[in-house]
N, C-alpha and C. Protein backbone atom coordinates (compact mmCIF):
# COMPACT_ATOMS: atom_id res chain seq x y z
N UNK A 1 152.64 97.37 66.88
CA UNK A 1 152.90 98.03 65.62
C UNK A 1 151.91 97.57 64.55
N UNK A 2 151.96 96.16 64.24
CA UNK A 2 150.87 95.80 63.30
C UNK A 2 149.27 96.78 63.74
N UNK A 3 149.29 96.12 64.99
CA UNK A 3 147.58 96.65 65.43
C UNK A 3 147.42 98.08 65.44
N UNK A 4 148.76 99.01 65.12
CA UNK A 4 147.96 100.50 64.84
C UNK A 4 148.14 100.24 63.08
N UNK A 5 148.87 99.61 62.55
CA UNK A 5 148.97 99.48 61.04
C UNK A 5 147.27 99.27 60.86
N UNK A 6 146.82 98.27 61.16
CA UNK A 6 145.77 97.67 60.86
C UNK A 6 144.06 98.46 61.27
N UNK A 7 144.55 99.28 62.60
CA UNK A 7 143.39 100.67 62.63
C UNK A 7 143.87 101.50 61.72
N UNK A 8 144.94 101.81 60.98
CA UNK A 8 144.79 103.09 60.29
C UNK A 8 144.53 102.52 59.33
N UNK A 9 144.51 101.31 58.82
CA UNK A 9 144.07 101.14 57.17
C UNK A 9 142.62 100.97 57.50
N UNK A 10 141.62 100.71 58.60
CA UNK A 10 140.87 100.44 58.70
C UNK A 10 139.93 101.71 58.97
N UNK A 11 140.42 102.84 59.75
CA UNK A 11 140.09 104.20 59.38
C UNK A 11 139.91 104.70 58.55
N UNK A 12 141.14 104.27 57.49
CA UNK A 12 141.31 104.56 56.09
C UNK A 12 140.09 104.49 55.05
N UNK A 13 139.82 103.22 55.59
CA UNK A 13 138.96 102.10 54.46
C UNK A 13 137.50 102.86 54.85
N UNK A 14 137.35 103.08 56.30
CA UNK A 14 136.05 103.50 56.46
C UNK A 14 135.85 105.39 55.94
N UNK A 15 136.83 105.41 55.69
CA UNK A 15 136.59 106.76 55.41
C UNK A 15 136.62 108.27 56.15
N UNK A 16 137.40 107.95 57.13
CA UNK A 16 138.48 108.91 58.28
C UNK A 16 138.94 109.37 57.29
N UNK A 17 138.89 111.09 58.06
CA UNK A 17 139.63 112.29 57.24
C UNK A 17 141.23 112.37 58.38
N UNK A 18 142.08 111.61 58.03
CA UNK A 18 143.17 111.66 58.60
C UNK A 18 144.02 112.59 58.51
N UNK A 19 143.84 113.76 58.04
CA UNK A 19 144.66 114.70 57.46
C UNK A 19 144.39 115.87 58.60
N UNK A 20 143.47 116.02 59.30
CA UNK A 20 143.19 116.49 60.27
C UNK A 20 143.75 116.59 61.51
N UNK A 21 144.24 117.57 62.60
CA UNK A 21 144.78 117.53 63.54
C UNK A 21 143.68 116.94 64.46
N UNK A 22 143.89 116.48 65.92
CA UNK A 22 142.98 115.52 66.53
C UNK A 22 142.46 117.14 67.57
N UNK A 23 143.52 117.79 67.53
CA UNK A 23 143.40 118.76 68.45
C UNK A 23 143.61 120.45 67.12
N UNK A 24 142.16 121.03 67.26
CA UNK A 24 142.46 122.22 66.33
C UNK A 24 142.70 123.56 67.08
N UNK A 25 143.92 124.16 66.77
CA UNK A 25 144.08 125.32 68.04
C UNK A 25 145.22 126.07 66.40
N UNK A 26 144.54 127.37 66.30
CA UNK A 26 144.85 128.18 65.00
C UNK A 26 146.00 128.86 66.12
N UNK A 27 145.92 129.40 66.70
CA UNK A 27 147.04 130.40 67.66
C UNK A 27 148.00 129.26 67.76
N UNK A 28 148.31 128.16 68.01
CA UNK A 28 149.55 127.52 68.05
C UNK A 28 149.65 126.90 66.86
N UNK A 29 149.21 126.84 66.15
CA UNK A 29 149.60 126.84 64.38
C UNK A 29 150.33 128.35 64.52
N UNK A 30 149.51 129.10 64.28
CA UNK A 30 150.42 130.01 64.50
C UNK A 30 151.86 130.34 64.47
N UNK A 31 152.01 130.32 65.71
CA UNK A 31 153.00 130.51 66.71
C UNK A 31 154.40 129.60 66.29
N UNK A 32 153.50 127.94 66.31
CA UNK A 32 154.44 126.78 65.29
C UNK A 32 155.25 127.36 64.58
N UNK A 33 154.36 128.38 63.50
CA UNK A 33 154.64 128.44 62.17
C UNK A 33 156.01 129.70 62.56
N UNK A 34 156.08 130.51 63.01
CA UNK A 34 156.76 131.84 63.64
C UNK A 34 157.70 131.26 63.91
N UNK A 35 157.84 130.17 65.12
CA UNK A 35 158.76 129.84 65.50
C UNK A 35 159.88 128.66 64.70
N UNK A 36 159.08 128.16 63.29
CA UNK A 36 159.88 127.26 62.46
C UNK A 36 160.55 128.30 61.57
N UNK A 37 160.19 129.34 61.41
CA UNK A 37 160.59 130.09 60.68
C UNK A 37 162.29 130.62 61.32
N UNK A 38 161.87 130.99 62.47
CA UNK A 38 162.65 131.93 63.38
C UNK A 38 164.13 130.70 63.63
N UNK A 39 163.68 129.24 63.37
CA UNK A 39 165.17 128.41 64.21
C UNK A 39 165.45 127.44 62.21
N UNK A 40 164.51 128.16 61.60
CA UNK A 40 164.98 127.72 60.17
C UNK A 40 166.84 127.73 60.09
N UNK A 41 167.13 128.52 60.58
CA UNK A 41 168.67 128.60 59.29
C UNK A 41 169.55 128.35 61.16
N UNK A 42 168.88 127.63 61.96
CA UNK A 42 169.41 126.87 62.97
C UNK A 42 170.09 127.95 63.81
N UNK A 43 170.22 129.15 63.97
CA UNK A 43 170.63 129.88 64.97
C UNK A 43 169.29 130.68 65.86
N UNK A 44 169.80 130.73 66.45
CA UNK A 44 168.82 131.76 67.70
C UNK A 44 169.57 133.11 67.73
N UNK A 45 168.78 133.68 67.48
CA UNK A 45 169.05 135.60 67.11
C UNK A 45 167.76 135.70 68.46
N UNK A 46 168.04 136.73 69.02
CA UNK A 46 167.17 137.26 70.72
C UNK A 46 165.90 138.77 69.58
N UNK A 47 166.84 139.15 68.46
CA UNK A 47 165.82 139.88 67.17
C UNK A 47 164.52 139.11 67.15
N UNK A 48 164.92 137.94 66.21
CA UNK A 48 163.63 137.12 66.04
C UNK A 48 163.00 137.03 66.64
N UNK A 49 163.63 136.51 68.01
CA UNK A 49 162.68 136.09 69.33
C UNK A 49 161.82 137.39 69.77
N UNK A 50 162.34 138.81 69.28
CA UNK A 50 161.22 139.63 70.22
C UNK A 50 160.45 139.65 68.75
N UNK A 51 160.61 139.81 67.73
CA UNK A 51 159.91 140.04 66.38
C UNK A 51 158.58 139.18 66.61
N UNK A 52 159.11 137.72 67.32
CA UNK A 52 157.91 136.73 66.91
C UNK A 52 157.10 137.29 68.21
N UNK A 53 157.51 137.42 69.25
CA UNK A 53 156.47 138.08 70.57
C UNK A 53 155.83 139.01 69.94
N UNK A 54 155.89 140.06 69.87
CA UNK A 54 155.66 140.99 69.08
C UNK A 54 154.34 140.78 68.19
N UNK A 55 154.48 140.05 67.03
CA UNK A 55 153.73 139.66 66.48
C UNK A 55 152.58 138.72 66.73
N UNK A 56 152.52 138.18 67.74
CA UNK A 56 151.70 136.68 68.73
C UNK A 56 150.74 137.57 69.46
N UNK A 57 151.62 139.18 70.11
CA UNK A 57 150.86 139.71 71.12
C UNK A 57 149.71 140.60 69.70
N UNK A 58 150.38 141.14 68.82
CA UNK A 58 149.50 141.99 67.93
C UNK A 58 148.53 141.32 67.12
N UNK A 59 148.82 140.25 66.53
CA UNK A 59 148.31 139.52 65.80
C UNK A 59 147.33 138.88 66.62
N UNK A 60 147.43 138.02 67.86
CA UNK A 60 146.51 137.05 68.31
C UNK A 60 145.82 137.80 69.63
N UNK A 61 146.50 139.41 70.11
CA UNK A 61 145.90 139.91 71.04
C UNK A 61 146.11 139.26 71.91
N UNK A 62 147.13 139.21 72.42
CA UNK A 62 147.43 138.18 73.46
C UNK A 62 148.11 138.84 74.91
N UNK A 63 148.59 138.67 75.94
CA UNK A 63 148.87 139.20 77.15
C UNK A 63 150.79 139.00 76.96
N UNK A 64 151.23 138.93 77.44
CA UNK A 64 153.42 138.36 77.59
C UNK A 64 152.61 137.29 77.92
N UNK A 65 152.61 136.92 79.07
CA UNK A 65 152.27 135.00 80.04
C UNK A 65 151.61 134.03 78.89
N UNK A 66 150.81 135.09 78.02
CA UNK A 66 149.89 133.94 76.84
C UNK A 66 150.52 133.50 76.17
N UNK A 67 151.74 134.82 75.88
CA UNK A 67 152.92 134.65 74.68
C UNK A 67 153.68 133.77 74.84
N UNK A 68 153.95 133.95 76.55
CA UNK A 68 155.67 132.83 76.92
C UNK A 68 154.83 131.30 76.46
N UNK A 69 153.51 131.41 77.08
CA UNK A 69 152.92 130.01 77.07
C UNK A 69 152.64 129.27 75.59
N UNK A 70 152.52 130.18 75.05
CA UNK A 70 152.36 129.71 73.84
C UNK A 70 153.12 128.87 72.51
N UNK A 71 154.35 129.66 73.42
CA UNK A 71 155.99 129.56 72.53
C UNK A 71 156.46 128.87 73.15
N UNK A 72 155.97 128.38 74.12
CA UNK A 72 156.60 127.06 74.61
C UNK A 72 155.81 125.44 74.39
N UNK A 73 154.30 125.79 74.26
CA UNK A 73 153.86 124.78 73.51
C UNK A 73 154.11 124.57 72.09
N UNK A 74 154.42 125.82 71.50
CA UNK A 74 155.14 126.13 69.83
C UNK A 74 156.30 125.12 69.36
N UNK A 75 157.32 125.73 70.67
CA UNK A 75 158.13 124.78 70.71
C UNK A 75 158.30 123.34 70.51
N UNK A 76 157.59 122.80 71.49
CA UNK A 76 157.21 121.63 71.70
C UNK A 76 156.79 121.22 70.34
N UNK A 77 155.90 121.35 70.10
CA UNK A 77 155.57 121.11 68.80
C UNK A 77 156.01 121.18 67.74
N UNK A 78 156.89 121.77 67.11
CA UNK A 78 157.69 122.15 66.10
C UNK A 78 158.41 120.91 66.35
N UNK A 79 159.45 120.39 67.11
CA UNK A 79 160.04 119.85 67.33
C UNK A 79 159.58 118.27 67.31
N UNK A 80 158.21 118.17 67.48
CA UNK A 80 157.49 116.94 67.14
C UNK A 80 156.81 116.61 65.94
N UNK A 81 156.84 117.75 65.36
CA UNK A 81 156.16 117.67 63.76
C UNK A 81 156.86 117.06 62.37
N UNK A 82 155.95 116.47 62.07
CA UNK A 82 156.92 115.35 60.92
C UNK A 82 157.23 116.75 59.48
N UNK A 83 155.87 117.64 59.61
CA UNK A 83 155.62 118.58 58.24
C UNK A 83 155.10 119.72 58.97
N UNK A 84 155.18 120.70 57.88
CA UNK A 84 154.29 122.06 57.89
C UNK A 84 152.87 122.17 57.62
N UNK A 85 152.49 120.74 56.95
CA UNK A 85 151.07 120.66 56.77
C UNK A 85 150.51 120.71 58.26
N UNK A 86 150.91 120.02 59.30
CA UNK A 86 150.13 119.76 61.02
C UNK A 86 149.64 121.30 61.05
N UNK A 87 150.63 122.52 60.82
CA UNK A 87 150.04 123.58 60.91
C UNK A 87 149.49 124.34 60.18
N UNK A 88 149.94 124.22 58.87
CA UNK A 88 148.64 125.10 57.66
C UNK A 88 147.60 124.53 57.52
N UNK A 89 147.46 123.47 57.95
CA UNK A 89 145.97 122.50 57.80
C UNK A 89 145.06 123.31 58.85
N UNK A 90 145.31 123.77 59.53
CA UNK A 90 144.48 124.56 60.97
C UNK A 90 144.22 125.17 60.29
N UNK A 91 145.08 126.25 59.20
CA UNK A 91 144.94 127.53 59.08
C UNK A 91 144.33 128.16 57.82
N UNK A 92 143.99 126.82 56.77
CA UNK A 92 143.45 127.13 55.69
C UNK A 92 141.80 128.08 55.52
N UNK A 93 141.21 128.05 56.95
CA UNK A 93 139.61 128.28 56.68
C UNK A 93 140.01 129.90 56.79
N UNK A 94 141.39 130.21 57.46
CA UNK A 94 141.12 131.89 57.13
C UNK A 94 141.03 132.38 56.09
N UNK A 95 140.65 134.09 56.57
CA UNK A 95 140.95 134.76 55.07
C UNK A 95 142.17 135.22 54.52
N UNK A 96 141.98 135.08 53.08
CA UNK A 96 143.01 135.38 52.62
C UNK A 96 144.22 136.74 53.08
N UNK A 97 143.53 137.54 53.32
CA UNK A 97 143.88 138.81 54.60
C UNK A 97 144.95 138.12 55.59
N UNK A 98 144.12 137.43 56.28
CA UNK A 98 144.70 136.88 57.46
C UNK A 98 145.60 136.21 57.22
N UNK A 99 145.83 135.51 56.08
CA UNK A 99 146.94 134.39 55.33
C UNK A 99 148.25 135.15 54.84
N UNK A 100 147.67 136.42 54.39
CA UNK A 100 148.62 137.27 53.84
C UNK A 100 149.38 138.05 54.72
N UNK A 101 149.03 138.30 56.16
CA UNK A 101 149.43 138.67 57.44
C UNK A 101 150.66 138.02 57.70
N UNK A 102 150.19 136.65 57.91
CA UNK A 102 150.83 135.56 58.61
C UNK A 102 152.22 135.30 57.90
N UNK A 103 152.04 135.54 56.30
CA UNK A 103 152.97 135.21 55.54
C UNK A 103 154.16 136.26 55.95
N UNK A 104 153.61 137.39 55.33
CA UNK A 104 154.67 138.63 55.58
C UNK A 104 154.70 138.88 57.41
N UNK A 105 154.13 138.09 58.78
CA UNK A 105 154.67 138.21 59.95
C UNK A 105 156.02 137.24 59.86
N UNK A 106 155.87 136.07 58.71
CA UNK A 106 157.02 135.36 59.25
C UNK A 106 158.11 136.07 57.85
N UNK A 107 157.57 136.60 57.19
CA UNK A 107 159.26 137.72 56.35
C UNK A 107 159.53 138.39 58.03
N UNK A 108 158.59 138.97 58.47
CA UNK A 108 159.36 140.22 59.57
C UNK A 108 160.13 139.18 60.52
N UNK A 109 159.95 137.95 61.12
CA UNK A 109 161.01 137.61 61.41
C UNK A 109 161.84 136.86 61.05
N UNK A 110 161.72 136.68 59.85
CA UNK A 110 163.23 136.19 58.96
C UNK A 110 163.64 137.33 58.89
N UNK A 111 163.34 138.42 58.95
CA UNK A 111 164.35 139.77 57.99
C UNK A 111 164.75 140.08 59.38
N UNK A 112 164.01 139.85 60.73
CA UNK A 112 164.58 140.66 61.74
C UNK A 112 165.65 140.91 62.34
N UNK A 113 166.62 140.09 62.22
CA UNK A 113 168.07 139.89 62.07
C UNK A 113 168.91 140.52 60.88
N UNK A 114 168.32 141.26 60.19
CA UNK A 114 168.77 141.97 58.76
C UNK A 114 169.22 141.16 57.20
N UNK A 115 169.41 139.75 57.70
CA UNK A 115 169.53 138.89 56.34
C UNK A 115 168.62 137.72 56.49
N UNK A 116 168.01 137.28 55.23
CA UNK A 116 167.39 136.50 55.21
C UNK A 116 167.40 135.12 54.56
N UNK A 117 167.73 133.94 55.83
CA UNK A 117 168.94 132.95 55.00
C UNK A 117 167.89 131.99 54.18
N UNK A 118 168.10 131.54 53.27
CA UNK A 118 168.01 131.16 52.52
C UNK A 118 166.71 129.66 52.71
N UNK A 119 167.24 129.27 54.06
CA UNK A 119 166.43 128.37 54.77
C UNK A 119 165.29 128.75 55.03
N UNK A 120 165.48 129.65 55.47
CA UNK A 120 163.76 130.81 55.80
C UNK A 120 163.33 131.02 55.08
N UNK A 121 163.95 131.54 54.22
CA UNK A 121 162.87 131.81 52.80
C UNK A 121 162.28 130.64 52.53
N UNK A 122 162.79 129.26 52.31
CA UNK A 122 162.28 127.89 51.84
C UNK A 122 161.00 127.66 52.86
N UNK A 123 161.19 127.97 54.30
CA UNK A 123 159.78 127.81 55.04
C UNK A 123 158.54 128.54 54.63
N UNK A 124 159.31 129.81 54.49
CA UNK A 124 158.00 131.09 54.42
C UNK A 124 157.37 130.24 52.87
N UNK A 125 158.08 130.15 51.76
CA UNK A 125 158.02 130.06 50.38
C UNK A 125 156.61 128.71 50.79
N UNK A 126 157.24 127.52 51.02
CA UNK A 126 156.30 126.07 51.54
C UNK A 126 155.23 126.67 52.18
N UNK A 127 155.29 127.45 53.32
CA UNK A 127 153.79 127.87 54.00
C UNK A 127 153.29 128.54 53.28
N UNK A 128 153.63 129.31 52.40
CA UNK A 128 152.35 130.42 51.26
C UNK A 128 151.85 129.04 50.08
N UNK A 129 152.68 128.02 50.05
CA UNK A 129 152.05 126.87 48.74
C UNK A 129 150.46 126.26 49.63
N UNK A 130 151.00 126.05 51.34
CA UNK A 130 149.83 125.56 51.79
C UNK A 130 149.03 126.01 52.10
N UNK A 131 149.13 127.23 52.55
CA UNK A 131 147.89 128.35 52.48
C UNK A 131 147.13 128.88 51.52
N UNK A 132 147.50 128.29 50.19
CA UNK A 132 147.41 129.00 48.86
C UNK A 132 147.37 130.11 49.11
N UNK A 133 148.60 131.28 49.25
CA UNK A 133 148.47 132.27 49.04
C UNK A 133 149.46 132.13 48.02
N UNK A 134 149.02 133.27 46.91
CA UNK A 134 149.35 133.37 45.67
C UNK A 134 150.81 133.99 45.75
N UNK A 135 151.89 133.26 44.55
CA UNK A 135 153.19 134.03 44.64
C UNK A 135 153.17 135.42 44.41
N UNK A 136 152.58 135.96 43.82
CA UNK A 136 152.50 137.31 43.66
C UNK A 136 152.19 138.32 45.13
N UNK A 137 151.92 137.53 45.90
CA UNK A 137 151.05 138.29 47.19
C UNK A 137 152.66 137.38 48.35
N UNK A 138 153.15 136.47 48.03
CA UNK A 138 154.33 136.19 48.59
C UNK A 138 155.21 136.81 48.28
N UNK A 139 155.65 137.44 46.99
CA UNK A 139 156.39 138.47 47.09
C UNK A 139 156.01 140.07 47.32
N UNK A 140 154.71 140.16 47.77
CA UNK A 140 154.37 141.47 47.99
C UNK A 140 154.81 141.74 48.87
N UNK A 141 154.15 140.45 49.89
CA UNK A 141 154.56 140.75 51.66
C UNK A 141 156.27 140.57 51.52
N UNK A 142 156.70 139.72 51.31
CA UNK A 142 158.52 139.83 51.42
C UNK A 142 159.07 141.43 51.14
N UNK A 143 158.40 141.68 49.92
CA UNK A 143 159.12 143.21 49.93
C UNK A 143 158.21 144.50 50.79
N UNK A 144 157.14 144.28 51.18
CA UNK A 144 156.49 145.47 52.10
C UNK A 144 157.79 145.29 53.24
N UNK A 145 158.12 144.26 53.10
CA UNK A 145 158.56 144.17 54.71
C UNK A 145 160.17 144.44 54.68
N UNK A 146 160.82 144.32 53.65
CA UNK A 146 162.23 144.73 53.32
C UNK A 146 162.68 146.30 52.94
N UNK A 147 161.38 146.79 52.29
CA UNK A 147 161.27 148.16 52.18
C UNK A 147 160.86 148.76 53.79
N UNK A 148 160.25 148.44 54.27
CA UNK A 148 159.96 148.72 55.45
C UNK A 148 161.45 149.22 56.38
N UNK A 149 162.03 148.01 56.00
CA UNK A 149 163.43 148.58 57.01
C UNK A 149 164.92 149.47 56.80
């Protein structure tokens, strides 16, 4: 315990960008992000679950097998993540386009179940602060996507 205390202050000191994932993979940021959204308000709806496929296959062009695989390393991960930064940190070099996608893919599966609890909103709300996407463009996508249905 001391001796990783003592490499990370020493990383620190030398000037390691620690904020960085060791491993950069934007599709399971992604996916992460879909799937924290989707077990936010702690139930499993089988809605969400096709909403977020759905969106993995359109969005990342992906095959079903890429999808299952993906959402299961998603999984994994979500479940090991201390924050939401591990995955908006991947995802900051997109464009704003692409940010604004991502935002209103995870309204479509918070809304995909027809209510949107309150927990979800707090994820989606935190991932548009780290993406800097602007509140005004966070509530655009929330309502394209409520009018939508």
């Amino acid at each position: 315990m001391f001796n990783k205390l003592t490499s990370l202050f020493k990383e620190l000191i030398e000037g390691a960008d620690l904020s960085q994932s060791k491993t950069n993979n934007p599709n399971l940021a992604i996916a992460s992000l879909l799937s924290e959204v989707a077990g936010a308000d702690h139930l499993i709806d089988e809605r969400e679950q096709a909403v977020k496929r759905q969106l993995l296959k359109r969005l990342l062009n992906l095959s079903d097998d890429e999808v299952e695989t993906l959402l299961t390393q998603a999984q994994s991960g979500v479940a090991q993540a201390a924050s939401l930064y591990e995955f908006t940190s991947q995802l900051r070099e997109l464009s704003q386009e692409t940010r604004f996608e991502l935002i209103k893919g995870m309204w479509e599966v918070a809304h995909a179940d027809g209510d949107i609890d309150p927990l979800e909103d707090s994820v989606i709300r935190k991932t548009a602060e780290l993406l800097y996407v602007d509140h005004r463009e966070f509530i655009r996508a929330k309502l394209q996507v409520i009018d939508k249905s």
